[in-house]
N, C-alpha and C. Protein backbone atom coordinates (compact mmCIF):
# COMPACT_ATOMS: atom_id res chain seq x y z
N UNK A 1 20.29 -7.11 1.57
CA UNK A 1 18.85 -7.08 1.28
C UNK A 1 18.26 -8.48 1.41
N UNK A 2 19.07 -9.23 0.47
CA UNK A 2 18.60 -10.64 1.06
C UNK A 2 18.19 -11.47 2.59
N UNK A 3 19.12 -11.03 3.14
CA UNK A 3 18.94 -11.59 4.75
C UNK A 3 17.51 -10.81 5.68
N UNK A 4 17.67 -9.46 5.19
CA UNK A 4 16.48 -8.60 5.77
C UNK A 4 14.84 -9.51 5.25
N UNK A 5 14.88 -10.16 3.29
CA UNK A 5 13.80 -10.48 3.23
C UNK A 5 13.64 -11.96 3.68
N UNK A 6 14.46 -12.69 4.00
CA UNK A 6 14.66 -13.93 4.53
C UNK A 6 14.17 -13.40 6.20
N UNK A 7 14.36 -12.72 6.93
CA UNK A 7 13.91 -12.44 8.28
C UNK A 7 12.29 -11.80 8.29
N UNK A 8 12.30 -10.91 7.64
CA UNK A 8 10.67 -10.67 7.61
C UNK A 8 9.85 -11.78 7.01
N UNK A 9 10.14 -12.44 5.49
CA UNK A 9 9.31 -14.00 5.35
C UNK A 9 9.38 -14.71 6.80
N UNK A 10 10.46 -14.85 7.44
CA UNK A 10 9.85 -15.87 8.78
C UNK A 10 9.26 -14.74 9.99
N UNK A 11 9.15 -13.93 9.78
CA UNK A 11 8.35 -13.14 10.84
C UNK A 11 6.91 -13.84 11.86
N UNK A 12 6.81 -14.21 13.00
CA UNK A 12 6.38 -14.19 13.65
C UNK A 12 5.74 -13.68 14.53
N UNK A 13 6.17 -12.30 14.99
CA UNK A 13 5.94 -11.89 16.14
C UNK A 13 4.69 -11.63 16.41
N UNK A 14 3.51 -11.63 15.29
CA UNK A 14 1.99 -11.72 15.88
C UNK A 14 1.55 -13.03 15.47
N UNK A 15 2.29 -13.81 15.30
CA UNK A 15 1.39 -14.95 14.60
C UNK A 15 0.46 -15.43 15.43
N UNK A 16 0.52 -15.63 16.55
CA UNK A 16 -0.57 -15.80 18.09
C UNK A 16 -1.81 -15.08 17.72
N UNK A 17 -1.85 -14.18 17.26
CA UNK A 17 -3.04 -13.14 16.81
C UNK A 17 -3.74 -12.95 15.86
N UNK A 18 -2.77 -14.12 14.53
CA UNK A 18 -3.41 -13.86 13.51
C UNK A 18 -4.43 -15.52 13.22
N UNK A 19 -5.59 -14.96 12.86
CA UNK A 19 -6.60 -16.27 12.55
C UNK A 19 -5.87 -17.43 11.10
N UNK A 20 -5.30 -16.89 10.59
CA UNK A 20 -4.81 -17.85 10.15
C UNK A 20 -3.43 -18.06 9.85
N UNK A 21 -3.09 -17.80 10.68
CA UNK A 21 -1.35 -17.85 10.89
C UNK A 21 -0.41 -16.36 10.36
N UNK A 22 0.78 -16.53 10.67
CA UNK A 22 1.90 -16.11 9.94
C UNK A 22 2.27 -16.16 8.47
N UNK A 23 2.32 -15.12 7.20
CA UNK A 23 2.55 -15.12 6.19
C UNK A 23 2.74 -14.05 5.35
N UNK A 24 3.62 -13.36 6.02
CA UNK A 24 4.77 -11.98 5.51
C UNK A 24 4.26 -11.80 4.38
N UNK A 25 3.28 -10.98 3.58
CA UNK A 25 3.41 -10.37 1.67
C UNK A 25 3.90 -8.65 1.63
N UNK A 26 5.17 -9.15 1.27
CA UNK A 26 5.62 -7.95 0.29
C UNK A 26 6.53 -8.47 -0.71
N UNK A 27 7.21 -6.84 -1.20
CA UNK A 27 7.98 -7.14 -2.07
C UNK A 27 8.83 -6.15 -2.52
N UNK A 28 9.80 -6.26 -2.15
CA UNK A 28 11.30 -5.10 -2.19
C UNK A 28 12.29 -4.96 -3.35
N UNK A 29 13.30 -4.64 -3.53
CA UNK A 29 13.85 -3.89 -4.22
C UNK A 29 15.25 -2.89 -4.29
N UNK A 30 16.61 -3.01 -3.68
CA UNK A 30 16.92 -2.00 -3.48
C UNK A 30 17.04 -1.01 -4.72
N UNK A 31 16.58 -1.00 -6.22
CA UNK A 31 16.23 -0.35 -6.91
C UNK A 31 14.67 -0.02 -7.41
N UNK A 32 14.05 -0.17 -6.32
CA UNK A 32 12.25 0.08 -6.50
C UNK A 32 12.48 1.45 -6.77
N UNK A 33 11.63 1.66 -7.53
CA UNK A 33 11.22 4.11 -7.61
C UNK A 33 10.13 4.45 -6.54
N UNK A 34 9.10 2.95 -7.05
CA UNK A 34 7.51 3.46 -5.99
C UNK A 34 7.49 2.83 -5.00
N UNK A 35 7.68 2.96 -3.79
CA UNK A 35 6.55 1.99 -2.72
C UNK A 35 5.06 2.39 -2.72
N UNK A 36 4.78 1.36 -2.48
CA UNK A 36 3.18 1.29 -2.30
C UNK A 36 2.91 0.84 -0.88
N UNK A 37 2.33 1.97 -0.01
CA UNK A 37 1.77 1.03 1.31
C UNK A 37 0.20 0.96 1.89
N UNK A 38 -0.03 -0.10 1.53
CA UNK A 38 -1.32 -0.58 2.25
C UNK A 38 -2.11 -0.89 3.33
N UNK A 39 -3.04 -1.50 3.64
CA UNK A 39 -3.53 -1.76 5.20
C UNK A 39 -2.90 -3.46 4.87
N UNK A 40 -3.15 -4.46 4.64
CA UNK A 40 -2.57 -5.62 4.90
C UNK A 40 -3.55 -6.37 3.51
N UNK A 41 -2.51 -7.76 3.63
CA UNK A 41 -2.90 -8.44 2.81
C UNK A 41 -4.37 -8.79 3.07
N UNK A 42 -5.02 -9.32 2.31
CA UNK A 42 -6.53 -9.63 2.20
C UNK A 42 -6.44 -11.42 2.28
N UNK A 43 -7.61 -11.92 2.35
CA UNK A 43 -7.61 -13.20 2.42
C UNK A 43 -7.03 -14.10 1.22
N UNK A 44 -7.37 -13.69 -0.01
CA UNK A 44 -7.40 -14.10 -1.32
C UNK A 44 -5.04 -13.94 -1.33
N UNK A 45 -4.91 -12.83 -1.44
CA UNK A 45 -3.77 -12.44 -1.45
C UNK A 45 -3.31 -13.30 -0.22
N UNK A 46 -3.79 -13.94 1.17
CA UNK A 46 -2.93 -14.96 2.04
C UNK A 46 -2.75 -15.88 1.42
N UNK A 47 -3.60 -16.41 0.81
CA UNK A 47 -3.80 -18.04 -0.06
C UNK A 47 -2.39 -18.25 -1.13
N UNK A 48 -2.78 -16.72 -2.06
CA UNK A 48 -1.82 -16.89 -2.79
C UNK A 48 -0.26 -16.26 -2.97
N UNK A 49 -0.12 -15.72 -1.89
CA UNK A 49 1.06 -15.05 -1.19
C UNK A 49 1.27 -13.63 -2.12
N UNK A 50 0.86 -14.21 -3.59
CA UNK A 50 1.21 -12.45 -4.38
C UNK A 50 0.51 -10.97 -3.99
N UNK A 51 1.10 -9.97 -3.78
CA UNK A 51 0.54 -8.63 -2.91
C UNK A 51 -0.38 -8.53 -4.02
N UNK A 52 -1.05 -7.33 -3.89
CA UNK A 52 -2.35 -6.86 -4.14
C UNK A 52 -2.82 -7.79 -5.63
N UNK A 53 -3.38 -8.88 -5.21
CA UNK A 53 -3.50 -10.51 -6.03
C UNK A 53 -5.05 -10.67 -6.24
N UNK A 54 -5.67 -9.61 -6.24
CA UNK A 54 -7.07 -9.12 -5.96
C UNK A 54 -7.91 -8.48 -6.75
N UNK A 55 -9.23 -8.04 -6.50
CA UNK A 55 -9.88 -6.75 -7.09
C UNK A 55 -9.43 -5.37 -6.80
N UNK A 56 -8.85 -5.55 -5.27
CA UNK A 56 -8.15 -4.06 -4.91
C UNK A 56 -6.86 -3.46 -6.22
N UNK A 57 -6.08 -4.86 -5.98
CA UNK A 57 -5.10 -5.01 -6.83
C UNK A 57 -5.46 -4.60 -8.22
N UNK A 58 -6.08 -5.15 -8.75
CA UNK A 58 -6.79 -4.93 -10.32
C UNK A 58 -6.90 -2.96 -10.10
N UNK A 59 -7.41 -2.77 -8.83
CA UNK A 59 -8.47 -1.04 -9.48
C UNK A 59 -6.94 -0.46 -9.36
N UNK A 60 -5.98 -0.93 -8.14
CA UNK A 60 -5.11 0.11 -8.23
C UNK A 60 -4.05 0.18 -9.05
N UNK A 61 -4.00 -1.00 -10.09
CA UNK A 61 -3.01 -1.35 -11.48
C UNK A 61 -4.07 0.14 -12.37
N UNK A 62 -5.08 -0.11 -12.23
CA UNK A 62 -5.58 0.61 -13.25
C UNK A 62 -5.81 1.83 -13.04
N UNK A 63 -5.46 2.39 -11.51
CA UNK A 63 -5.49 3.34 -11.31
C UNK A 63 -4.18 3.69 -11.44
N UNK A 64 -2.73 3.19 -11.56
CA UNK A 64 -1.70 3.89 -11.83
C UNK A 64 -1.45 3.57 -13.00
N UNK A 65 -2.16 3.40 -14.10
CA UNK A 65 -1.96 3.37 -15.71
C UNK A 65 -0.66 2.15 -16.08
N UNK A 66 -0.83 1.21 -15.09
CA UNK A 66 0.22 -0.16 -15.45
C UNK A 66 -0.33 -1.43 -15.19
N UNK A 67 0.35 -2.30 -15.69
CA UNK A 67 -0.02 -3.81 -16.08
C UNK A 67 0.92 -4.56 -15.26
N UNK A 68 0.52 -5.73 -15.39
CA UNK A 68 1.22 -6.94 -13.70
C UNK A 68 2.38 -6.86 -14.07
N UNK A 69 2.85 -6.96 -14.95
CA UNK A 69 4.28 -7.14 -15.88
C UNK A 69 5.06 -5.43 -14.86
N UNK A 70 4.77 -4.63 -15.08
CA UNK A 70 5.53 -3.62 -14.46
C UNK A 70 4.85 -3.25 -12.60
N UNK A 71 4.01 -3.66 -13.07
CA UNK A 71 3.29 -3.64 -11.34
C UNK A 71 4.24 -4.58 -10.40
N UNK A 72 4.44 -6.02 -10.70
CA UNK A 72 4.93 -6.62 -9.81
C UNK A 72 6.53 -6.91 -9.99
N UNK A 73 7.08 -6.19 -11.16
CA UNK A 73 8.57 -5.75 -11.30
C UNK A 73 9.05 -4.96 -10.29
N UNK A 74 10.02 -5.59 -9.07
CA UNK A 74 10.25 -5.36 -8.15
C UNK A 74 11.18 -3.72 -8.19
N UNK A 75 12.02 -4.19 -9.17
CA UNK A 75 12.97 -2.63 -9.30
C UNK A 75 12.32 -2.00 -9.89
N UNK A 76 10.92 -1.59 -10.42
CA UNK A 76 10.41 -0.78 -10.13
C UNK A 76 9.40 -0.19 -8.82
N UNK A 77 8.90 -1.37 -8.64
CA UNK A 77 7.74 -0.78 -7.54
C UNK A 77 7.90 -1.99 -6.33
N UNK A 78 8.07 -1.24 -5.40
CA UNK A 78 8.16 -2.12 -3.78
C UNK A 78 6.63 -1.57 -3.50
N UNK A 79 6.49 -3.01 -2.32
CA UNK A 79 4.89 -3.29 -1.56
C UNK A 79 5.54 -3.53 -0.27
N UNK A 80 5.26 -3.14 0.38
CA UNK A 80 5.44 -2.48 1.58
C UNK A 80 4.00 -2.30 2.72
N UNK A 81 2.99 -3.35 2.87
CA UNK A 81 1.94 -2.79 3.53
C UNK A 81 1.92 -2.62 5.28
N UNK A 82 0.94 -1.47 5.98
CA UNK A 82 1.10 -1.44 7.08
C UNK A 82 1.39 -2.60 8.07
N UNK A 83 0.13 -3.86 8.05
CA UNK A 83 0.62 -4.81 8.44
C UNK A 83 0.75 -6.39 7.07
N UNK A 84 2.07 -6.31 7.93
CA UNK A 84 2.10 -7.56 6.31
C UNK A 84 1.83 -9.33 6.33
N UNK A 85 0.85 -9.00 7.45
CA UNK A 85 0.13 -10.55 7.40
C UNK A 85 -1.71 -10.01 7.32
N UNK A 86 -2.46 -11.34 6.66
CA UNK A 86 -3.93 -10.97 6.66
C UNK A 86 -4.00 -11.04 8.59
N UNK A 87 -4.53 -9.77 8.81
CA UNK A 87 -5.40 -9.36 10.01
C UNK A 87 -6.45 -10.47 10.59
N UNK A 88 -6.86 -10.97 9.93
CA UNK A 88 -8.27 -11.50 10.19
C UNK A 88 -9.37 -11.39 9.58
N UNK A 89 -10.39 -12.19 9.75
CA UNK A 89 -11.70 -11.31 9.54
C UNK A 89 -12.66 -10.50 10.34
N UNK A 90 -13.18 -9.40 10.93
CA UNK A 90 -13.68 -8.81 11.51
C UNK A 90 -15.80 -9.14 11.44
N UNK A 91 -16.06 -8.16 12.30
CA UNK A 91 -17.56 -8.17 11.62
C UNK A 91 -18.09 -7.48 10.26
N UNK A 92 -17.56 -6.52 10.36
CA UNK A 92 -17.54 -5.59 9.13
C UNK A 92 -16.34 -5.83 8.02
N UNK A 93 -16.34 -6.74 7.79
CA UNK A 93 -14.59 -6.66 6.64
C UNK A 93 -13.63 -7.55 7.31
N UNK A 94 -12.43 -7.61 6.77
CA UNK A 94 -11.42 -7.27 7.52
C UNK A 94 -10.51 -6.85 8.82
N UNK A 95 -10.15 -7.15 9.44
CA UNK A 95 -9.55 -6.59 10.55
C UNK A 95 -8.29 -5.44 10.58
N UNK A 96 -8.13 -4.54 10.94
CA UNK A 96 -7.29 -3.29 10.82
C UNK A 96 -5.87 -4.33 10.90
N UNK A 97 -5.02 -3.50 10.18
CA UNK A 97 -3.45 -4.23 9.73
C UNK A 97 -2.81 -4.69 11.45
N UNK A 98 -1.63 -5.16 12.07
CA UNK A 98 -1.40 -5.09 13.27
C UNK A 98 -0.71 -4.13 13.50
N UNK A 99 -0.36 -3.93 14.79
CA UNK A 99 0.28 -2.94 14.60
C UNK A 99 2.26 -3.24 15.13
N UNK A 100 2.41 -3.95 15.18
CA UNK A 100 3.75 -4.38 15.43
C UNK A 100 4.51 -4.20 13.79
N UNK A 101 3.69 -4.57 12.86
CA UNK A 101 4.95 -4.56 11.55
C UNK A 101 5.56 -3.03 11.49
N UNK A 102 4.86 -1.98 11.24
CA UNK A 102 5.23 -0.95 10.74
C UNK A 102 6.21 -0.47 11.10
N UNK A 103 5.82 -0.09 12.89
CA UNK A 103 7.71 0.17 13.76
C UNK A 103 8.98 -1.02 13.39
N UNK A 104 8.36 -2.17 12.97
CA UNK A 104 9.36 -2.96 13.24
C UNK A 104 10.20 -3.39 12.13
N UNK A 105 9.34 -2.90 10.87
CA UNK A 105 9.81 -3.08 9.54
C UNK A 105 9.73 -1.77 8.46
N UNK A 106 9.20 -1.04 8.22
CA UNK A 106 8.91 -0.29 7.64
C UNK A 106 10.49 0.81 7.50
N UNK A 107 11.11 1.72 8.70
CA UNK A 107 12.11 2.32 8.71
C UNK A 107 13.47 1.47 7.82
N UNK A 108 13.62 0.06 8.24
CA UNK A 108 14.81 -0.78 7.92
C UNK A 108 14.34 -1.31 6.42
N UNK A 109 13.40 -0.97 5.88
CA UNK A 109 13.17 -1.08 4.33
C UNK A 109 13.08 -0.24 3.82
N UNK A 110 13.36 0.82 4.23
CA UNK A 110 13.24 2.78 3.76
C UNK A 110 14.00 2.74 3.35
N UNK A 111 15.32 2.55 4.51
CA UNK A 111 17.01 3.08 4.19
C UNK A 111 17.17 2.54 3.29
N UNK A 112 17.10 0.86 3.07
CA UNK A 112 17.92 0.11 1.89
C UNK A 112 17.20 0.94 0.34
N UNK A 113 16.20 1.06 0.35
CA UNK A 113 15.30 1.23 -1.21
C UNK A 113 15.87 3.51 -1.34
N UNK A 114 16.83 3.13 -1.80
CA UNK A 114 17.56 4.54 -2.01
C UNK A 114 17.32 5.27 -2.90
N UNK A 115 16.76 4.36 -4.26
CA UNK A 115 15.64 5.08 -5.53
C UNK A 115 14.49 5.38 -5.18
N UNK A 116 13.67 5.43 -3.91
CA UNK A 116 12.45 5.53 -4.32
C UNK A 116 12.34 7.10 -4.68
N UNK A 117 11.25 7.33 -5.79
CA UNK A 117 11.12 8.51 -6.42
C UNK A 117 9.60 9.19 -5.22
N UNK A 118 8.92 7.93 -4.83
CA UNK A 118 7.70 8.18 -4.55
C UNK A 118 6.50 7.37 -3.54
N UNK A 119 6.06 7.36 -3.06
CA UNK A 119 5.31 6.56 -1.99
C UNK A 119 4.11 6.95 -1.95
N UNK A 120 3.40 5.59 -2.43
CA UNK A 120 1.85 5.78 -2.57
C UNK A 120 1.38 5.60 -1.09
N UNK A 121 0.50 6.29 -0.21
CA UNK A 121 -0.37 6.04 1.08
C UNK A 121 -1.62 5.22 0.56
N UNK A 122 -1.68 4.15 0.98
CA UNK A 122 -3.19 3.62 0.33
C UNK A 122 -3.91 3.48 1.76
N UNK A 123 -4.97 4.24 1.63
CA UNK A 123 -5.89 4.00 3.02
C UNK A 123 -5.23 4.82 4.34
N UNK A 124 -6.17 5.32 5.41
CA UNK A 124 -6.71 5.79 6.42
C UNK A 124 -5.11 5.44 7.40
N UNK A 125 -4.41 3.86 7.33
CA UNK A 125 -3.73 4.03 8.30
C UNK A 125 -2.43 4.00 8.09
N UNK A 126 -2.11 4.05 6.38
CA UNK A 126 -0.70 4.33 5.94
C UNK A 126 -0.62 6.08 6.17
N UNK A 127 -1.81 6.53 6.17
CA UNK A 127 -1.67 7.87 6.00
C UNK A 127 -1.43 8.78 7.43
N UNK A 128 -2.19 8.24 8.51
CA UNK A 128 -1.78 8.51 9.77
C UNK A 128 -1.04 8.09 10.25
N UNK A 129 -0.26 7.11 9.78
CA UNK A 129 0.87 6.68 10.49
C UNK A 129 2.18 7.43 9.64
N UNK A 130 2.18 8.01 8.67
CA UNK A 130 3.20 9.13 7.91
C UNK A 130 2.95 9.92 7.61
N UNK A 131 1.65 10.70 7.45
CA UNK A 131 1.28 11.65 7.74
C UNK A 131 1.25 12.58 8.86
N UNK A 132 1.00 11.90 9.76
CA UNK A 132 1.01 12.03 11.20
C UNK A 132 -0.20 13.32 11.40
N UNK A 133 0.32 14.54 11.72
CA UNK A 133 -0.92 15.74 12.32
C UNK A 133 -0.73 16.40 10.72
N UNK A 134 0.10 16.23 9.84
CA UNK A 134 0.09 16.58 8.58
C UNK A 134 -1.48 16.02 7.56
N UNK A 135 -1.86 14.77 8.05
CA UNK A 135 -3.51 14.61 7.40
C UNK A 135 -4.19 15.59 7.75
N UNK A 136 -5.39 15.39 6.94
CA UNK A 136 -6.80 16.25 7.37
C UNK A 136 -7.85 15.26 8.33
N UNK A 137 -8.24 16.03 8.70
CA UNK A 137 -9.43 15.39 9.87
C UNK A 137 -10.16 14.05 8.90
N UNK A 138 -10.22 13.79 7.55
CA UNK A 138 -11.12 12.75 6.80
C UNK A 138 -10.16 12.57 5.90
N UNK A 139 -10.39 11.07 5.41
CA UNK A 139 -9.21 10.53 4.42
C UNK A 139 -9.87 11.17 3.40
N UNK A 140 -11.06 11.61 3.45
CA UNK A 140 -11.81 12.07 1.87
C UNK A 140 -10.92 13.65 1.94
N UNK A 141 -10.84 14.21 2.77
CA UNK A 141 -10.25 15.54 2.84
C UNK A 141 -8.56 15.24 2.33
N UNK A 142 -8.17 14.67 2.89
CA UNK A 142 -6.18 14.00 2.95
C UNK A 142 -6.26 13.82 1.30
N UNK A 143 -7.84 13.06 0.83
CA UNK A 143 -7.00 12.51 -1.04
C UNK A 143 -7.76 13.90 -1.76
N UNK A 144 -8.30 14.68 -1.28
CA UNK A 144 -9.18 16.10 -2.38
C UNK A 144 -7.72 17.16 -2.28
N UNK A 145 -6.95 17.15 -0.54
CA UNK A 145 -5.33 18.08 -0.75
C UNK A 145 -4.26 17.13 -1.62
N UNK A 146 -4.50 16.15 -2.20
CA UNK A 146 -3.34 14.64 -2.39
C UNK A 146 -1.88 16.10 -2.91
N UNK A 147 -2.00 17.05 -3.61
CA UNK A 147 -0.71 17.98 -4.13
C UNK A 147 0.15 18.59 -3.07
N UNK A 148 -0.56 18.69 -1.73
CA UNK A 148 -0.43 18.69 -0.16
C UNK A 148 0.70 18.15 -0.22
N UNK A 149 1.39 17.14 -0.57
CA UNK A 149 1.65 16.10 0.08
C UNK A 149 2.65 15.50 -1.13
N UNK A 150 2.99 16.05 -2.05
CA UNK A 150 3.79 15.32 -3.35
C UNK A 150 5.07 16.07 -2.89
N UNK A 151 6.06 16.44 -3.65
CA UNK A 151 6.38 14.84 -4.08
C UNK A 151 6.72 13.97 -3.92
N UNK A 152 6.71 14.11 -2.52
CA UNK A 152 7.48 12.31 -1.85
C UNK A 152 6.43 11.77 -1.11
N UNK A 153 5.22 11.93 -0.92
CA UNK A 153 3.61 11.33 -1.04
C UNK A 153 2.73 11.42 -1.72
N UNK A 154 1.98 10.07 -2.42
CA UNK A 154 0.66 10.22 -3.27
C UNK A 154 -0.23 9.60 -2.33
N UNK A 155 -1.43 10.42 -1.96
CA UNK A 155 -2.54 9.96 -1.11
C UNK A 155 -3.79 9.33 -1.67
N UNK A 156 -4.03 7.99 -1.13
CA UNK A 156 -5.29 7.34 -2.40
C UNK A 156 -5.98 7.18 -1.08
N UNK A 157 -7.45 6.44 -1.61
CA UNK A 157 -8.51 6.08 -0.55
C UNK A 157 -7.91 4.32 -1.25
N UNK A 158 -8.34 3.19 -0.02
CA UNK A 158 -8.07 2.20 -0.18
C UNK A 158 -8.78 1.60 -1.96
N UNK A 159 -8.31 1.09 -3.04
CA UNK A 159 -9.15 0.70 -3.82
C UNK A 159 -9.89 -0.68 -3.97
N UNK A 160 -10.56 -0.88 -2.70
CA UNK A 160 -11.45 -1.92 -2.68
C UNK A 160 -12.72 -1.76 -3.40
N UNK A 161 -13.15 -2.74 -4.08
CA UNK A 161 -15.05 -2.36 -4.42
C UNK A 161 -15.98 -2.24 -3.62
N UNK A 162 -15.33 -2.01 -1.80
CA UNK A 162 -16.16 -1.65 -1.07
C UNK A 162 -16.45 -0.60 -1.07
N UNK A 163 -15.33 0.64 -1.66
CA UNK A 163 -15.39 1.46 -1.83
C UNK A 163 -15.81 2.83 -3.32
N UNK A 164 -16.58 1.61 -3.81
CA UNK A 164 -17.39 1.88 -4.79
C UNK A 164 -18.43 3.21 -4.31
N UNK A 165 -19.24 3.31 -3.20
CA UNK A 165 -20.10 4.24 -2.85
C UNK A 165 -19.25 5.25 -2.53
N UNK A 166 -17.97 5.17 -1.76
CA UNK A 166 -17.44 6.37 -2.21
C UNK A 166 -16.42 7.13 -3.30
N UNK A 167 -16.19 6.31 -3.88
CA UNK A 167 -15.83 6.72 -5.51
C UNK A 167 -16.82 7.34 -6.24
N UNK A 168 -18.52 6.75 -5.91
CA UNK A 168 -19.70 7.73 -6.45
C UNK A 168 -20.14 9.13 -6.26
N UNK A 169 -19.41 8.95 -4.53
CA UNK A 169 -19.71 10.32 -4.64
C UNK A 169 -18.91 11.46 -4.61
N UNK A 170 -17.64 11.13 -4.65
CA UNK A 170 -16.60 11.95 -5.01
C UNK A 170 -16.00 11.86 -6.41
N UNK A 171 -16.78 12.01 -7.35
CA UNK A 171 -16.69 11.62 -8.82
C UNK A 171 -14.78 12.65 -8.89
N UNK A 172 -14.87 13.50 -8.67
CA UNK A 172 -13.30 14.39 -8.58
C UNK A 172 -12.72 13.40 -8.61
N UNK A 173 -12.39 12.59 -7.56
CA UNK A 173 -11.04 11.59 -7.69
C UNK A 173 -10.93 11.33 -8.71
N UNK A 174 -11.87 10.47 -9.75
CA UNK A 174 -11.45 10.02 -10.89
C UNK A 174 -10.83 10.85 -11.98
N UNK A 175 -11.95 12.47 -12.11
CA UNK A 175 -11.39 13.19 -13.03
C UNK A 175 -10.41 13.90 -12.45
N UNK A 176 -9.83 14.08 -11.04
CA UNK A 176 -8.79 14.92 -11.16
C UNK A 176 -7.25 14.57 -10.18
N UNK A 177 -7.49 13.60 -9.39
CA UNK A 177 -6.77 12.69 -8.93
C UNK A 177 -6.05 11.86 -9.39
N UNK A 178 -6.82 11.04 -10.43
CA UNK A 178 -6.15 9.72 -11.17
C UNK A 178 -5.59 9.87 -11.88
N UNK A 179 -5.79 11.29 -13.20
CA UNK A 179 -5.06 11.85 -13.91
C UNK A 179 -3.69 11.73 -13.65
N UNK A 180 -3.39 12.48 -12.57
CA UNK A 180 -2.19 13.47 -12.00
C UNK A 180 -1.66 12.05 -11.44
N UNK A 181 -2.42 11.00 -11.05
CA UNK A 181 -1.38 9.45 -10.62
C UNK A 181 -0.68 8.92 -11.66
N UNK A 182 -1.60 8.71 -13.02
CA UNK A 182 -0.86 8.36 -13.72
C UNK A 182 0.07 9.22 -14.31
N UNK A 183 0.56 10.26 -14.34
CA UNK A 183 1.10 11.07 -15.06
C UNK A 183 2.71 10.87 -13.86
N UNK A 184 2.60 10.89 -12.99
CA UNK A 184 3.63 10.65 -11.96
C UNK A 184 4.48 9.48 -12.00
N UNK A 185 3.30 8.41 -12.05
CA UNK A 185 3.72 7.16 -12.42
C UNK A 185 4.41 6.71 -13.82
N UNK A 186 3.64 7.10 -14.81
CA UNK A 186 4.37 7.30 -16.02
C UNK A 186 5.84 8.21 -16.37
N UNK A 187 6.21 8.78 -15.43
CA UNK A 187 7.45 9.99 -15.25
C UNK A 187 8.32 8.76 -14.72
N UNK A 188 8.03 8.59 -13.54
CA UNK A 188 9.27 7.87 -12.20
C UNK A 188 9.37 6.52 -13.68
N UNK A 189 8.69 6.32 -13.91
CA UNK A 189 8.96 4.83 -14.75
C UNK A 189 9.33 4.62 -16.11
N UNK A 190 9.47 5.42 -16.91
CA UNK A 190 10.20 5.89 -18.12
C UNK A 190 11.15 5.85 -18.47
């Protein structure tokens, strides 16, 4: 396990592409229960290398009913995001994760993590990329089936505060989604 996270920290292979370089964030485990996979680190989280080191980070601690202390306790929960360097910045946001990490890392961190109980999809392209023709036509449709998809997938919408307008208007997620996260989460981690 060691040598695998010693080779992905020096990962390169898009650094040409990325606006501000090369800088691998995850965080493994061969006794993790949860992975968590995301679209990519954010700017704030490049600076300070810790995964979801953020506001995203903050909603989705509080959306799985845990604190940094067990959040970033590796044998419990691996981070694992689609692409695991910041993208860039785009016009609108962010730039979509790359797409070289996932084929190239994602399978060879599956096998080793032999506890996982569970795998959170966070966002639009963890979910089509393991979901595959198994999503629904809208990520709002993919997280209203999320029982679709248990128990070896939990389907979230990304928890950025960009996504505040749609947390408003799908008030359900909160009352009937988040419930059933923490209750999962509180099981695998007990």
């Amino acid at each position: 396990m060691n040598n695998l996270i010693t080779e992905i920290s020096n990962c390169t292979v898009c650094a040409a592409d990325l606006q501000l370089g090369a800088r691998p964030i995850f965080a493994i485990h061969p006794h993790s229960k949860i992975v968590v996979i995301g679209q990519a680190p954010g700017s704030i989280v490049h600076q300070t290398g810790i995964p979801w080191d953020d506001k995203s980070g903050e909603n989705l601690r509080k959306w799985m009913g845990i604190d940094n202390d067990i959040f970033y306790d590796t044998s419990k929960i691996a981070i694992m995001p689609m692409g695991f360097c910041y993208p860039g910045k785009g016009k609108i946001g962010d730039l979509p994760p790359r797409k070289e990490c996932a084929p190239l890392w994602h399978n060879t961190i599956l096998n080793l993590l032999k506890e996982v109980e569970l795998t959170l999809l966070i966002g639009k392209y963890a979910q089509d990329y393991y979901l595959k023709k198994q999503a629904q036509r809208t990520l709002t449709s993919t997280v209203k089936n999320f029982k679709t998809y248990l128990p070896q997938y939990f389907v979230l919408p990304h928890p950025s505060p960009r996504n505040n307008i749609w947390m408003a208007k799908n008030r359900w997620f909160e009352a009937e989604v988040l419930p059933c996260l923490k209750e999962k989460v509180r099981e695998i981690l007990k």
